[in-house]
N, C-alpha and C. Protein backbone atom coordinates (compact mmCIF):
# COMPACT_ATOMS: atom_id res chain seq x y z
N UNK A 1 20.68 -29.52 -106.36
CA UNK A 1 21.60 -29.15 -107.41
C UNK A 1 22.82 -30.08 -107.43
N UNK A 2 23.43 -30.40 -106.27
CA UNK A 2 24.66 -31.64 -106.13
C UNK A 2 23.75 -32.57 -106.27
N UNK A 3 23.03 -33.08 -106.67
CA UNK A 3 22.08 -34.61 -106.59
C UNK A 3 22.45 -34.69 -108.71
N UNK A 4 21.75 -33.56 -108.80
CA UNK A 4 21.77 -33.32 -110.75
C UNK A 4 23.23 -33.27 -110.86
N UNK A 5 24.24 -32.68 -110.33
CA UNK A 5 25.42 -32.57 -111.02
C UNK A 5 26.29 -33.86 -110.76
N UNK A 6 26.16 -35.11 -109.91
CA UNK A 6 26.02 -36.18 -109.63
C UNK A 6 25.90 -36.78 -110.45
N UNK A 7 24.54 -37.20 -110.96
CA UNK A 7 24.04 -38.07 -111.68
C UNK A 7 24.33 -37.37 -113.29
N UNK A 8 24.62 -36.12 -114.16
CA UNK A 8 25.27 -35.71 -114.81
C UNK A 8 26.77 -36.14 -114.73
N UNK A 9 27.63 -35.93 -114.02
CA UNK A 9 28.65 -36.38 -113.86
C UNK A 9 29.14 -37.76 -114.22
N UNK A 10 28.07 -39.12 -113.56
CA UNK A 10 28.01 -40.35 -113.57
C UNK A 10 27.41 -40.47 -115.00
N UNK A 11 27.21 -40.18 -115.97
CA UNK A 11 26.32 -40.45 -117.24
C UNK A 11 27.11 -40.02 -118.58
N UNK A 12 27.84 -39.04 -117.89
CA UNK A 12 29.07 -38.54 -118.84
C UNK A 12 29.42 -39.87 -119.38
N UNK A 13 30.94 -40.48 -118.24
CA UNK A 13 31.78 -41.36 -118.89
C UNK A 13 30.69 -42.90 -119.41
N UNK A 14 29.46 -43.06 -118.79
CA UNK A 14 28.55 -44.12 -119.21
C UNK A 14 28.21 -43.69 -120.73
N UNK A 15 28.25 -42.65 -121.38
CA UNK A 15 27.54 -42.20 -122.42
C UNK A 15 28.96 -42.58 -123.09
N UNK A 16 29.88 -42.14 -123.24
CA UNK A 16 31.11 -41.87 -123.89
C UNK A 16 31.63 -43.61 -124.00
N UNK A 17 31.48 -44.28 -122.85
CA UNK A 17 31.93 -45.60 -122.64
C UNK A 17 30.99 -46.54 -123.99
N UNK A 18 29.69 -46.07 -123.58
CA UNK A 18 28.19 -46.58 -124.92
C UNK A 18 28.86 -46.39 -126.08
N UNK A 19 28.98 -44.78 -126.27
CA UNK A 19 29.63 -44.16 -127.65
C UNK A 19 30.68 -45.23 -128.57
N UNK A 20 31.81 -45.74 -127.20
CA UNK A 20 32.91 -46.38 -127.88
C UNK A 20 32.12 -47.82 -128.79
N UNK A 21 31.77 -48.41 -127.84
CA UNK A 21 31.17 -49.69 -127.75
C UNK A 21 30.40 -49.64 -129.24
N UNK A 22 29.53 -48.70 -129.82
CA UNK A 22 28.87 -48.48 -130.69
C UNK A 22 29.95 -48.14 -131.84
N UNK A 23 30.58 -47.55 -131.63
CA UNK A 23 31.86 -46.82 -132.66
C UNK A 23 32.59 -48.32 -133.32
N UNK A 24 32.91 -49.04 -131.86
CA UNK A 24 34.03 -50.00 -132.49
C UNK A 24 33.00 -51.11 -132.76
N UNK A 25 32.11 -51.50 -132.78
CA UNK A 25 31.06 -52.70 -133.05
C UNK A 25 30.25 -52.27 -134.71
N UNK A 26 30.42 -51.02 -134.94
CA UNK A 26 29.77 -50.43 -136.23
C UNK A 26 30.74 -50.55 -137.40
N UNK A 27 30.57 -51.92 -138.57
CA UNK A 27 31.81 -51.34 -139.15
C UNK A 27 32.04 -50.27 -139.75
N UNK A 28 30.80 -49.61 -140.58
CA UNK A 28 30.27 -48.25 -141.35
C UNK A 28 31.16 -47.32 -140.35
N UNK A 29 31.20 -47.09 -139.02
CA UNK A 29 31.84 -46.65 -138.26
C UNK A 29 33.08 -46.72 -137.85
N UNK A 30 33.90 -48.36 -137.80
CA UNK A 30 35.09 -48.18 -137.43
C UNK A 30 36.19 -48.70 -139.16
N UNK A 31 35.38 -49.19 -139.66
CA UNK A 31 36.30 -49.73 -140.89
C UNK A 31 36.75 -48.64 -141.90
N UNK A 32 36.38 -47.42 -141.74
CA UNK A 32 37.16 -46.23 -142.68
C UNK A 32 38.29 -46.21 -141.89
N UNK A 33 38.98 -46.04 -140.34
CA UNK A 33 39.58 -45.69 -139.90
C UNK A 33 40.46 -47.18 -139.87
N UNK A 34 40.06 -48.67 -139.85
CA UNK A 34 41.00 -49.37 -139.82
C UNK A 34 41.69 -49.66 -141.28
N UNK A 35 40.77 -49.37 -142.63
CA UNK A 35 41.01 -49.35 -143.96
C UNK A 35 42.82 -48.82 -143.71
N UNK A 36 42.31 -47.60 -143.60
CA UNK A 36 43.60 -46.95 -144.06
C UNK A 36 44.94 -46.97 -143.47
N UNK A 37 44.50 -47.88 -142.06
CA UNK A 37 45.78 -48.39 -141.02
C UNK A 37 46.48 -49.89 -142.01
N UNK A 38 45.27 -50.50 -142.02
CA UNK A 38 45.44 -51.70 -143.24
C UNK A 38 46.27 -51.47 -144.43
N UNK A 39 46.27 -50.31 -145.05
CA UNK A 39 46.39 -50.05 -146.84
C UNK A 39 45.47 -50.60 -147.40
N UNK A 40 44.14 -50.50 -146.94
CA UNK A 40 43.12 -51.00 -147.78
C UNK A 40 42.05 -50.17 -148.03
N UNK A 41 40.80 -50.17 -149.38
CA UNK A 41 40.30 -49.45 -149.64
C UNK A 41 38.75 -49.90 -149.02
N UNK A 42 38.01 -48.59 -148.50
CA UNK A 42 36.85 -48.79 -147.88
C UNK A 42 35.90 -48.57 -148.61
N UNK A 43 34.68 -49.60 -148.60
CA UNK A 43 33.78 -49.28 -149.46
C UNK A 43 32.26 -49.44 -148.46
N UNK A 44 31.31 -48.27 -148.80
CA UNK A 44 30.61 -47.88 -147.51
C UNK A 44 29.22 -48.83 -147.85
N UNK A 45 28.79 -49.23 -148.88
CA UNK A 45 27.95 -49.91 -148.62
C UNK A 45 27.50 -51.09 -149.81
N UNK A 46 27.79 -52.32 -149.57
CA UNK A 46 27.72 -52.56 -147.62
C UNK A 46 29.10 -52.25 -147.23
N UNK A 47 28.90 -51.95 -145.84
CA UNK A 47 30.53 -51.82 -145.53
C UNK A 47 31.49 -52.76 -145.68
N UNK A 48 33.03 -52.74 -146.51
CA UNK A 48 33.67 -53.46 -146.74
C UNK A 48 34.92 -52.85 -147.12
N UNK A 49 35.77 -53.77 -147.06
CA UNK A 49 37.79 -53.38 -147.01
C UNK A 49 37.95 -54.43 -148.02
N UNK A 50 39.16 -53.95 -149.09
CA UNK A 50 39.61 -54.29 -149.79
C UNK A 50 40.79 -54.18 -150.91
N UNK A 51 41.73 -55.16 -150.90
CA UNK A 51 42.97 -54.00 -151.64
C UNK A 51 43.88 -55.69 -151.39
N UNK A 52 44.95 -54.93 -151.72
CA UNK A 52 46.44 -56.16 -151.22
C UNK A 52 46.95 -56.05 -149.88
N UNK A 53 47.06 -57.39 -149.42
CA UNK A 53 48.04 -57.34 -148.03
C UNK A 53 49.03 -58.23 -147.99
N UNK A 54 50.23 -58.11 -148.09
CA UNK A 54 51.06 -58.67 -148.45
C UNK A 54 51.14 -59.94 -149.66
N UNK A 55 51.15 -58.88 -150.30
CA UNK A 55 50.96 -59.15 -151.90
C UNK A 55 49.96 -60.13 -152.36
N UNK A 56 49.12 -60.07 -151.62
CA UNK A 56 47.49 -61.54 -151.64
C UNK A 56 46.22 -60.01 -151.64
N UNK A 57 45.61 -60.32 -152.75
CA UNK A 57 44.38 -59.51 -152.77
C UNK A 57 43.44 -60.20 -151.68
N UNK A 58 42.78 -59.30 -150.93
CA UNK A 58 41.70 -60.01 -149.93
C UNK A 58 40.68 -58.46 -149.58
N UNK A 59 39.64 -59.69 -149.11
CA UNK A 59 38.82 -58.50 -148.90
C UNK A 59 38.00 -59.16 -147.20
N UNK A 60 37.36 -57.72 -146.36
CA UNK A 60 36.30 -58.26 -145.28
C UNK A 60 34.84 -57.68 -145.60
N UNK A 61 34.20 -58.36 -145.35
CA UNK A 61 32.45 -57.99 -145.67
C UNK A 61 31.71 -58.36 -144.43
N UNK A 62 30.63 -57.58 -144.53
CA UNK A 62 30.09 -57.49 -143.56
C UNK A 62 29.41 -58.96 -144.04
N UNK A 63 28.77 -60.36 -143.11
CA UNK A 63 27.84 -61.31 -143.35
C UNK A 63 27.27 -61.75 -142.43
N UNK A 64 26.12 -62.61 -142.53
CA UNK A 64 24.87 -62.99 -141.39
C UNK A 64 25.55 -63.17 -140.00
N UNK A 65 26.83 -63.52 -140.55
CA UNK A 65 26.94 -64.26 -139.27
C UNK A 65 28.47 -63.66 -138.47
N UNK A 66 28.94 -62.44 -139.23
CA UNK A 66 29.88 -61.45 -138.47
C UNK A 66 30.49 -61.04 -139.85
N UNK A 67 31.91 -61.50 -139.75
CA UNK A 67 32.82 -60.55 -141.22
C UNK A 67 33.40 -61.68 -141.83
N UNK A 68 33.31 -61.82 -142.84
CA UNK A 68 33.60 -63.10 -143.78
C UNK A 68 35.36 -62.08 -144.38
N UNK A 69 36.32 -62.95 -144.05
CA UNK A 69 37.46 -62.39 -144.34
C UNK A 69 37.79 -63.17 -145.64
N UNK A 70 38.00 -62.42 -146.73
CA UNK A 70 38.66 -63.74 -147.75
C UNK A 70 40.04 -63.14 -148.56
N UNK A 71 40.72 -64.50 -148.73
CA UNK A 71 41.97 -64.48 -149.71
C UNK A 71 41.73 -65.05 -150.63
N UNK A 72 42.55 -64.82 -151.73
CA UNK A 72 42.48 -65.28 -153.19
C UNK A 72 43.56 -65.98 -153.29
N UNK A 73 43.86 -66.85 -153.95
CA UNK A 73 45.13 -67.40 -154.22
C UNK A 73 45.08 -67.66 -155.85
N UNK A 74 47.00 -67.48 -156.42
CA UNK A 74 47.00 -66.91 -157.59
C UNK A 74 46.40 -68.11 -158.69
N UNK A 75 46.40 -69.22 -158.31
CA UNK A 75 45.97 -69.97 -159.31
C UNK A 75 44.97 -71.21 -158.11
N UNK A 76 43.87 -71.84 -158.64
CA UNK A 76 43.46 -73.16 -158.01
C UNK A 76 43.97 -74.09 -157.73
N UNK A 77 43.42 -74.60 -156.15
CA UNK A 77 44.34 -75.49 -155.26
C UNK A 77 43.36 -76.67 -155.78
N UNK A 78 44.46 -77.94 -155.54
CA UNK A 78 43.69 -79.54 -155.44
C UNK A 78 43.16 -79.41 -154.60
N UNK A 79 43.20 -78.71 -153.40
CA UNK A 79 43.00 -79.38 -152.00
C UNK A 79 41.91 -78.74 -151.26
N UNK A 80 41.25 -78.76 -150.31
CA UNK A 80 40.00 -78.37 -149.79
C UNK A 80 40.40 -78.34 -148.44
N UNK A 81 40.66 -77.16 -147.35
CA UNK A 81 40.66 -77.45 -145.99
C UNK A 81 40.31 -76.70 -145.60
N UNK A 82 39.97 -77.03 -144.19
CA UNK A 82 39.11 -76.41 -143.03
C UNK A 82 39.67 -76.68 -141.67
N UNK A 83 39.70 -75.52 -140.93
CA UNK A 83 39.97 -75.40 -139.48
C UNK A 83 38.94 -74.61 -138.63
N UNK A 84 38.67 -75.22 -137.55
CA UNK A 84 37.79 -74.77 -136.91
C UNK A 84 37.96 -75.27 -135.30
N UNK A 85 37.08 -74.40 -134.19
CA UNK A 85 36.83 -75.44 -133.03
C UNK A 85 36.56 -77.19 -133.38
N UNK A 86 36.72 -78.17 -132.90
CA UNK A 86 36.48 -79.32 -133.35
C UNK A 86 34.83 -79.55 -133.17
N UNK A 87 34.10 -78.86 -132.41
CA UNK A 87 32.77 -79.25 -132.50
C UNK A 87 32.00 -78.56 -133.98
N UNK A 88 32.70 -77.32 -134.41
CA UNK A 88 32.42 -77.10 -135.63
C UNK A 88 32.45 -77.52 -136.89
N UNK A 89 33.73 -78.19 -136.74
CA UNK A 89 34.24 -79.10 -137.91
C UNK A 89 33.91 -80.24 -138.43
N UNK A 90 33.48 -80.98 -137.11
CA UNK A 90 32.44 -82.25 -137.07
C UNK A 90 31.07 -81.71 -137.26
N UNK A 91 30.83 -80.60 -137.30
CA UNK A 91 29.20 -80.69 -137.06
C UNK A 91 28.77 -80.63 -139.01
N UNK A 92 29.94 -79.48 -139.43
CA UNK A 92 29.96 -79.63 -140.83
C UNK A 92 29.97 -80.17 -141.98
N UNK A 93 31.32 -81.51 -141.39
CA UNK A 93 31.67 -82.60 -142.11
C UNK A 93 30.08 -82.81 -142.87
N UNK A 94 30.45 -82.99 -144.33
CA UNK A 94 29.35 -84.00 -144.99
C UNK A 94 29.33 -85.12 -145.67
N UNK A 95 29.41 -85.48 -146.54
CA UNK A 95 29.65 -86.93 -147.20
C UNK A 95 31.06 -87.30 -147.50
N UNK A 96 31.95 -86.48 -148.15
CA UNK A 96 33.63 -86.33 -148.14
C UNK A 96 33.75 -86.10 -146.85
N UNK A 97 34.27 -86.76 -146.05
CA UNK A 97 35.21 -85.92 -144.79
C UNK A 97 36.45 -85.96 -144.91
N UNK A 98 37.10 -84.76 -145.25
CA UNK A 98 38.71 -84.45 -145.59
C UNK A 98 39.64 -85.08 -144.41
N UNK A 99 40.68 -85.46 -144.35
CA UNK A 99 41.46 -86.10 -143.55
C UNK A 99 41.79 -85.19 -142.30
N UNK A 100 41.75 -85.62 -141.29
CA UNK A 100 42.27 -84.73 -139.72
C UNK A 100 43.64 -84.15 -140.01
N UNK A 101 44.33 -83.05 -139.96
CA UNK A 101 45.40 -83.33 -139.84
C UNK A 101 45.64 -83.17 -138.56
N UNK A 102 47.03 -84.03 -138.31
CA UNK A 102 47.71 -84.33 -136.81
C UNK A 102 48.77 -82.83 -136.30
N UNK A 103 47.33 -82.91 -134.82
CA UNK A 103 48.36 -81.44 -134.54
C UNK A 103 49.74 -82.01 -133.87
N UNK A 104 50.41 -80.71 -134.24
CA UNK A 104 51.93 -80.80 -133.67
C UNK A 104 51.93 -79.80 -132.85
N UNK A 105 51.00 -78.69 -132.59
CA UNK A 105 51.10 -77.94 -131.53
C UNK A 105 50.53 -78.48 -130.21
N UNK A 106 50.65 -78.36 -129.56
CA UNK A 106 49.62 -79.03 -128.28
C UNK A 106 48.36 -77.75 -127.97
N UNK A 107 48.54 -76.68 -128.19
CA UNK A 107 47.22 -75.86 -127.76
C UNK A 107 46.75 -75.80 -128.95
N UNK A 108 47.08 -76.38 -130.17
CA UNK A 108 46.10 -76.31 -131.33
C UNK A 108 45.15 -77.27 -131.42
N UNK A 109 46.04 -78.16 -131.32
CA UNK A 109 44.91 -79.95 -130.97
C UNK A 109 43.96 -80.05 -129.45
N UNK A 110 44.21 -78.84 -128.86
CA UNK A 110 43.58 -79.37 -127.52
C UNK A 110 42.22 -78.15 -128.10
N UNK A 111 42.06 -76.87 -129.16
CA UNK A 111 41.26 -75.98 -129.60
C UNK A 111 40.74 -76.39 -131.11
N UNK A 112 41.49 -76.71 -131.58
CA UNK A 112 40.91 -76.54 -133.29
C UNK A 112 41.18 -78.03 -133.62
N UNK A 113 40.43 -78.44 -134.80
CA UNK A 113 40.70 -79.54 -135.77
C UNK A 113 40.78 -78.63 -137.12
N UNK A 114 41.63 -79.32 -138.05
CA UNK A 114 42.31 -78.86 -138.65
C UNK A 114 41.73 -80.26 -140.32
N UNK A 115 41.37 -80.12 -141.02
CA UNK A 115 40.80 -80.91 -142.31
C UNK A 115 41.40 -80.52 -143.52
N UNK A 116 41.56 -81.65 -143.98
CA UNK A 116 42.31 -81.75 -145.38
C UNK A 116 42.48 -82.88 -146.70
N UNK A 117 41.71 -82.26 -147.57
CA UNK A 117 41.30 -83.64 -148.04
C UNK A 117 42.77 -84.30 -148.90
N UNK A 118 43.64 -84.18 -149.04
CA UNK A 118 45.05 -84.76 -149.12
C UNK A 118 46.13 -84.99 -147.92
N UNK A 119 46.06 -86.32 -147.84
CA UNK A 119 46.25 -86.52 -146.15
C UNK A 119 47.62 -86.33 -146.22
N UNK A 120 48.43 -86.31 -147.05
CA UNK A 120 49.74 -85.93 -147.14
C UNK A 120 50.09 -84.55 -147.14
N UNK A 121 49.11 -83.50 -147.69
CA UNK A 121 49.19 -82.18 -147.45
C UNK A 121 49.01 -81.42 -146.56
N UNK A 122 48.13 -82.24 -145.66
CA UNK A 122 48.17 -81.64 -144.50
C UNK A 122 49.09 -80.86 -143.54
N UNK A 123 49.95 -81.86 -143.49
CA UNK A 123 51.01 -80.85 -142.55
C UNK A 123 52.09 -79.98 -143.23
N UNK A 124 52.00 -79.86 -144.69
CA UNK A 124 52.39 -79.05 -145.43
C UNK A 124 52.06 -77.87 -145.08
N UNK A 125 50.17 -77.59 -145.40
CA UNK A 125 49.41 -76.60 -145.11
C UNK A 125 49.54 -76.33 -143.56
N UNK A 126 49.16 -76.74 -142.61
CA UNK A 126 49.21 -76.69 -141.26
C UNK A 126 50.43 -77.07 -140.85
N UNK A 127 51.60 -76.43 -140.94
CA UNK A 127 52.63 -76.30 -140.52
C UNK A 127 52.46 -76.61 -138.85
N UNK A 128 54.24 -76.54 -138.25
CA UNK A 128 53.88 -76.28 -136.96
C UNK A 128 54.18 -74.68 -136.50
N UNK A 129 54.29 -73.58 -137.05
CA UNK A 129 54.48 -72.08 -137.22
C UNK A 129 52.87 -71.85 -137.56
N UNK A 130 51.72 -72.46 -138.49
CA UNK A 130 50.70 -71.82 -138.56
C UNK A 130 49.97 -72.37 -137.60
N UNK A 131 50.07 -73.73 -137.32
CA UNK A 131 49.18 -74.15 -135.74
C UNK A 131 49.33 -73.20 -134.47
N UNK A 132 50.71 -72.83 -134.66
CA UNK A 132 50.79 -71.71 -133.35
C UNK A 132 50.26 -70.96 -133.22
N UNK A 133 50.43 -69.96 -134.60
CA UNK A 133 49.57 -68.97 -134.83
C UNK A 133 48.08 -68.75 -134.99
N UNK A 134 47.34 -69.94 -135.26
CA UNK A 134 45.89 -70.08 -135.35
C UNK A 134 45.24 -70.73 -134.00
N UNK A 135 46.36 -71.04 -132.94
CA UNK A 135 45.99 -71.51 -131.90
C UNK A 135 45.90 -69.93 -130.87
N UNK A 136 46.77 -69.08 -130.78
CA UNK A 136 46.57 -67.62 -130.66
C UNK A 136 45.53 -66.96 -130.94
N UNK A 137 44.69 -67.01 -131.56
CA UNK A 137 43.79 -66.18 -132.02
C UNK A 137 42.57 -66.68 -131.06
N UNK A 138 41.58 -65.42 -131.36
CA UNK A 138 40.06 -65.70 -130.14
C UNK A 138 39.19 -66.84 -130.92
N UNK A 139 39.39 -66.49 -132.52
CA UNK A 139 38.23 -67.28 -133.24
C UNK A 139 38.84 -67.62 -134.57
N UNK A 140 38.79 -69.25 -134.88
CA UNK A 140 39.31 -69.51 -136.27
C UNK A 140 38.04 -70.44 -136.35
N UNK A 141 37.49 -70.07 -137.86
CA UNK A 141 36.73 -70.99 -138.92
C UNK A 141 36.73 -70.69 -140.46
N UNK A 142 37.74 -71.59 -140.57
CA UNK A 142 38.11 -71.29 -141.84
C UNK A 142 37.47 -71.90 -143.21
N UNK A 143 37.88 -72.28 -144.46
CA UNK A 143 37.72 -72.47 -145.23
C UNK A 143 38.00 -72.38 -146.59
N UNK A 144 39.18 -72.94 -147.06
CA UNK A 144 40.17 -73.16 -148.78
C UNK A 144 39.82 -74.13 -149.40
N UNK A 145 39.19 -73.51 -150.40
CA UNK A 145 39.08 -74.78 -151.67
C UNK A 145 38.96 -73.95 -152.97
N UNK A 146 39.31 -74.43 -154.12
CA UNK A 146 39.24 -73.80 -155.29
C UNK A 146 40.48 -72.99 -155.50
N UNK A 147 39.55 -71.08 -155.24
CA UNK A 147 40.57 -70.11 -155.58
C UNK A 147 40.90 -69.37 -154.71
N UNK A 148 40.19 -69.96 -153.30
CA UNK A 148 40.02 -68.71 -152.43
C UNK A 148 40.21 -69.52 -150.41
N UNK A 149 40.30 -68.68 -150.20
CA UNK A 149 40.17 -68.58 -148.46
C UNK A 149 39.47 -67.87 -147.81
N UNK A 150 38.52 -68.67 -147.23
CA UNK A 150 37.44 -68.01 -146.25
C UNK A 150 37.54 -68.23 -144.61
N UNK A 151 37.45 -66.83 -144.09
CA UNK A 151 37.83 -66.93 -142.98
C UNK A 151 36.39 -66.11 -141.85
N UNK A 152 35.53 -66.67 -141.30
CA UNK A 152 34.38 -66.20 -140.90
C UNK A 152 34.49 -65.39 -139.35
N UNK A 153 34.66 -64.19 -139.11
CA UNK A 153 35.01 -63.96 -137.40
C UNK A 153 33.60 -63.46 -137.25
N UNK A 154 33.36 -63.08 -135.75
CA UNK A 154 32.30 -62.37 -135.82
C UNK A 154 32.21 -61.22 -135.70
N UNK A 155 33.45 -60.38 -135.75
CA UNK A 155 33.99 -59.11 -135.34
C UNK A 155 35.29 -58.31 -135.68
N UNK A 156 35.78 -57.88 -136.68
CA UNK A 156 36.68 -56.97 -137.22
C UNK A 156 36.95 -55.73 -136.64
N UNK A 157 37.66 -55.39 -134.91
CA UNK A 157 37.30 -54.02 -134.85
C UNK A 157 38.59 -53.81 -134.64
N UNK A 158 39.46 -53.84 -134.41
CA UNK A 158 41.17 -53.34 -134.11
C UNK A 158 42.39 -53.95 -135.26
N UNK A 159 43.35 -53.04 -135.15
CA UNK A 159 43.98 -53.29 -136.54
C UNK A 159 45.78 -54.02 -136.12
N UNK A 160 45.40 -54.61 -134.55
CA UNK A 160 46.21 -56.00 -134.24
C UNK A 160 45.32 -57.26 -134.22
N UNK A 161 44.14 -57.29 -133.96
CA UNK A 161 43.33 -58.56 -134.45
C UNK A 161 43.44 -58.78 -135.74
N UNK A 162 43.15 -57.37 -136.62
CA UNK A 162 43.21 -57.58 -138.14
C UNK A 162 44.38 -57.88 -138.79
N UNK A 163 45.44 -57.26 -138.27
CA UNK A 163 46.81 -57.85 -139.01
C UNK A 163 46.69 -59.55 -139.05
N UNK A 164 46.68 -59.90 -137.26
CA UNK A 164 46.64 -61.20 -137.09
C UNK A 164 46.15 -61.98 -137.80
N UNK A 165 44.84 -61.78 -137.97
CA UNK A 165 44.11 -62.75 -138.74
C UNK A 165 44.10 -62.48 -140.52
N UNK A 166 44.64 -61.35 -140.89
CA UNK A 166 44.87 -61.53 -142.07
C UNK A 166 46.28 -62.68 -142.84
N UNK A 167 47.14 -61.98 -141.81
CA UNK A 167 48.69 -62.69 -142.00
C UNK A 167 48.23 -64.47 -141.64
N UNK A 168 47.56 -65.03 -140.79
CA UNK A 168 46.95 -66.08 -140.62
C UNK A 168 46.25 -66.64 -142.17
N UNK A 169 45.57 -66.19 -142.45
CA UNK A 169 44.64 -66.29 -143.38
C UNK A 169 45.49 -66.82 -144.97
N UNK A 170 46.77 -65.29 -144.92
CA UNK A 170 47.68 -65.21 -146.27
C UNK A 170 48.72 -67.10 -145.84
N UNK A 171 48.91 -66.64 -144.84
CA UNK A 171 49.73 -67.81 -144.65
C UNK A 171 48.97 -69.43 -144.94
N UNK A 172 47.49 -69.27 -144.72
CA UNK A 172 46.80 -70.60 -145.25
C UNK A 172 46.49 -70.67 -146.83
N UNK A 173 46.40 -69.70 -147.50
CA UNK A 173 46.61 -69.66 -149.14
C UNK A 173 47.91 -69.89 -149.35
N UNK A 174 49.05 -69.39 -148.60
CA UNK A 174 50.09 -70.07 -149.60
C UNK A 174 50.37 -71.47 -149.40
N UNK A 175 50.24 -71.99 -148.42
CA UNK A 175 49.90 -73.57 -148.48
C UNK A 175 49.47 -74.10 -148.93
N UNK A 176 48.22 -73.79 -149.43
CA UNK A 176 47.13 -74.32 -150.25
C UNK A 176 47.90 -73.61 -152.03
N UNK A 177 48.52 -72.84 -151.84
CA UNK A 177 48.94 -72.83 -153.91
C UNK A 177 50.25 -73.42 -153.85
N UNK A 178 50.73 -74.34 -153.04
CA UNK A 178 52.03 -75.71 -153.22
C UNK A 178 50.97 -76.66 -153.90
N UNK A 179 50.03 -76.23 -153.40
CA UNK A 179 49.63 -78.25 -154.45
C UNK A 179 48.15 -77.62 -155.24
N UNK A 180 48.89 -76.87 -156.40
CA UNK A 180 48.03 -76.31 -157.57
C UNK A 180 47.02 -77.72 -158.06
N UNK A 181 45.83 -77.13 -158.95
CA UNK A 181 44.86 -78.00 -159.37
C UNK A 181 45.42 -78.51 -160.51
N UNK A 182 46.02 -80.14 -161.16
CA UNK A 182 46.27 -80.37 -162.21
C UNK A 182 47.84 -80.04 -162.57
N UNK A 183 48.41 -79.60 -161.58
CA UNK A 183 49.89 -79.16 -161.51
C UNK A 183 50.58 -80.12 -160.25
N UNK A 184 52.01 -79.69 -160.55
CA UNK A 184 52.72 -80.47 -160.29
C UNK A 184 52.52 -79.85 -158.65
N UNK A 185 53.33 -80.76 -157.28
CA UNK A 185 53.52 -79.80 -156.13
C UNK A 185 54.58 -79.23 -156.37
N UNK A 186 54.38 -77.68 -155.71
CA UNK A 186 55.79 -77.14 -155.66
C UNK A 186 56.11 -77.15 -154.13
N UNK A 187 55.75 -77.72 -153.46
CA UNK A 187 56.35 -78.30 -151.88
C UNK A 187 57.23 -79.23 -152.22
């Protein structure tokens, strides 16, 4: 009888520990509850968040390859950039390869490369305040061109990762709408 209440005992917090693990890895499961920490609206299938965050419409979706985070920006950018680990960025590059920009952080340049196909805009967009901040984070692979910002993680489950990487994200669209498509810069 102490042998069963033992091994009951030991299976409890293993079950409950599983439970979490499943809870916070499910977004159907954890994204109603981070929606509404966000101010954003949940939509169950497929599972997805969506609404304004500091005054930038964006949305997260579930995709092949984890949660595709995106921003909108209010009008189209000239410019096309990308940040990523540097083995990602190179592996991507295709016939255009947008200009490096030069880090000014030292733990950004020693983690991420940073692309931009206006070599003068670069450090406009990649400040030395957003290198810091994108050097902080577990996972950046990004992506601005056109109207929008794409930001690919493989995991959306807490709503200090999510601030982070949203405010990250807003902060790379407004860089990218200083140098509008066919407009003047307003940098």
């Amino acid at each position: 009888m102490m042998l069963l209440l033992a091994v009951v005992g030991a299976m409890i917090p293993l079950g409950l520990y599983l439970w979490t693990q499943h809870k916070t890895s499910t977004p159907s499961l954890q994204w109603p509850v981070l929606a509404k920490i966000l101010g954003l609206q949940y939509e169950a299938n497929p599972p997805r968040m969506s609404g304004t965050y500091n005054g930038r419409r964006v949305a997260l979706e579930t995709a092949p390859a984890g949660v595709a985070v995106t921003a909108w920006l209010s009008a189209a950018t000239s410019l096309r950039v990308e940040c990523a680990p540097k083995d990602v960025v190179t592996t991507r590059a295709g016939l255009v390869i947008p200009d490096p920009v030069e880090p000014i952080d030292r733990a950004f340049g020693a983690k991420l490369l940073a692309r931009c196909s206006g070599k003068t805009a670069g450090p406009t967009v990649f400040d030395a305040a957003l290198q810091q901040r994108l050097a902080a984070l577990p996972h950046v692979d990004l992506v601005g061109e056109d109207t929008r910002v794409v930001w690919t993680v493989p995991a959306v489950k807490d709503p200090d990762g999510a601030e982070g990487l949203l405010a990250a994200l807003c902060a790379v669209a407004d860089g990218l709408e200083s140098f509008p498509r066919g407009g003047k810069t307003l940098a």
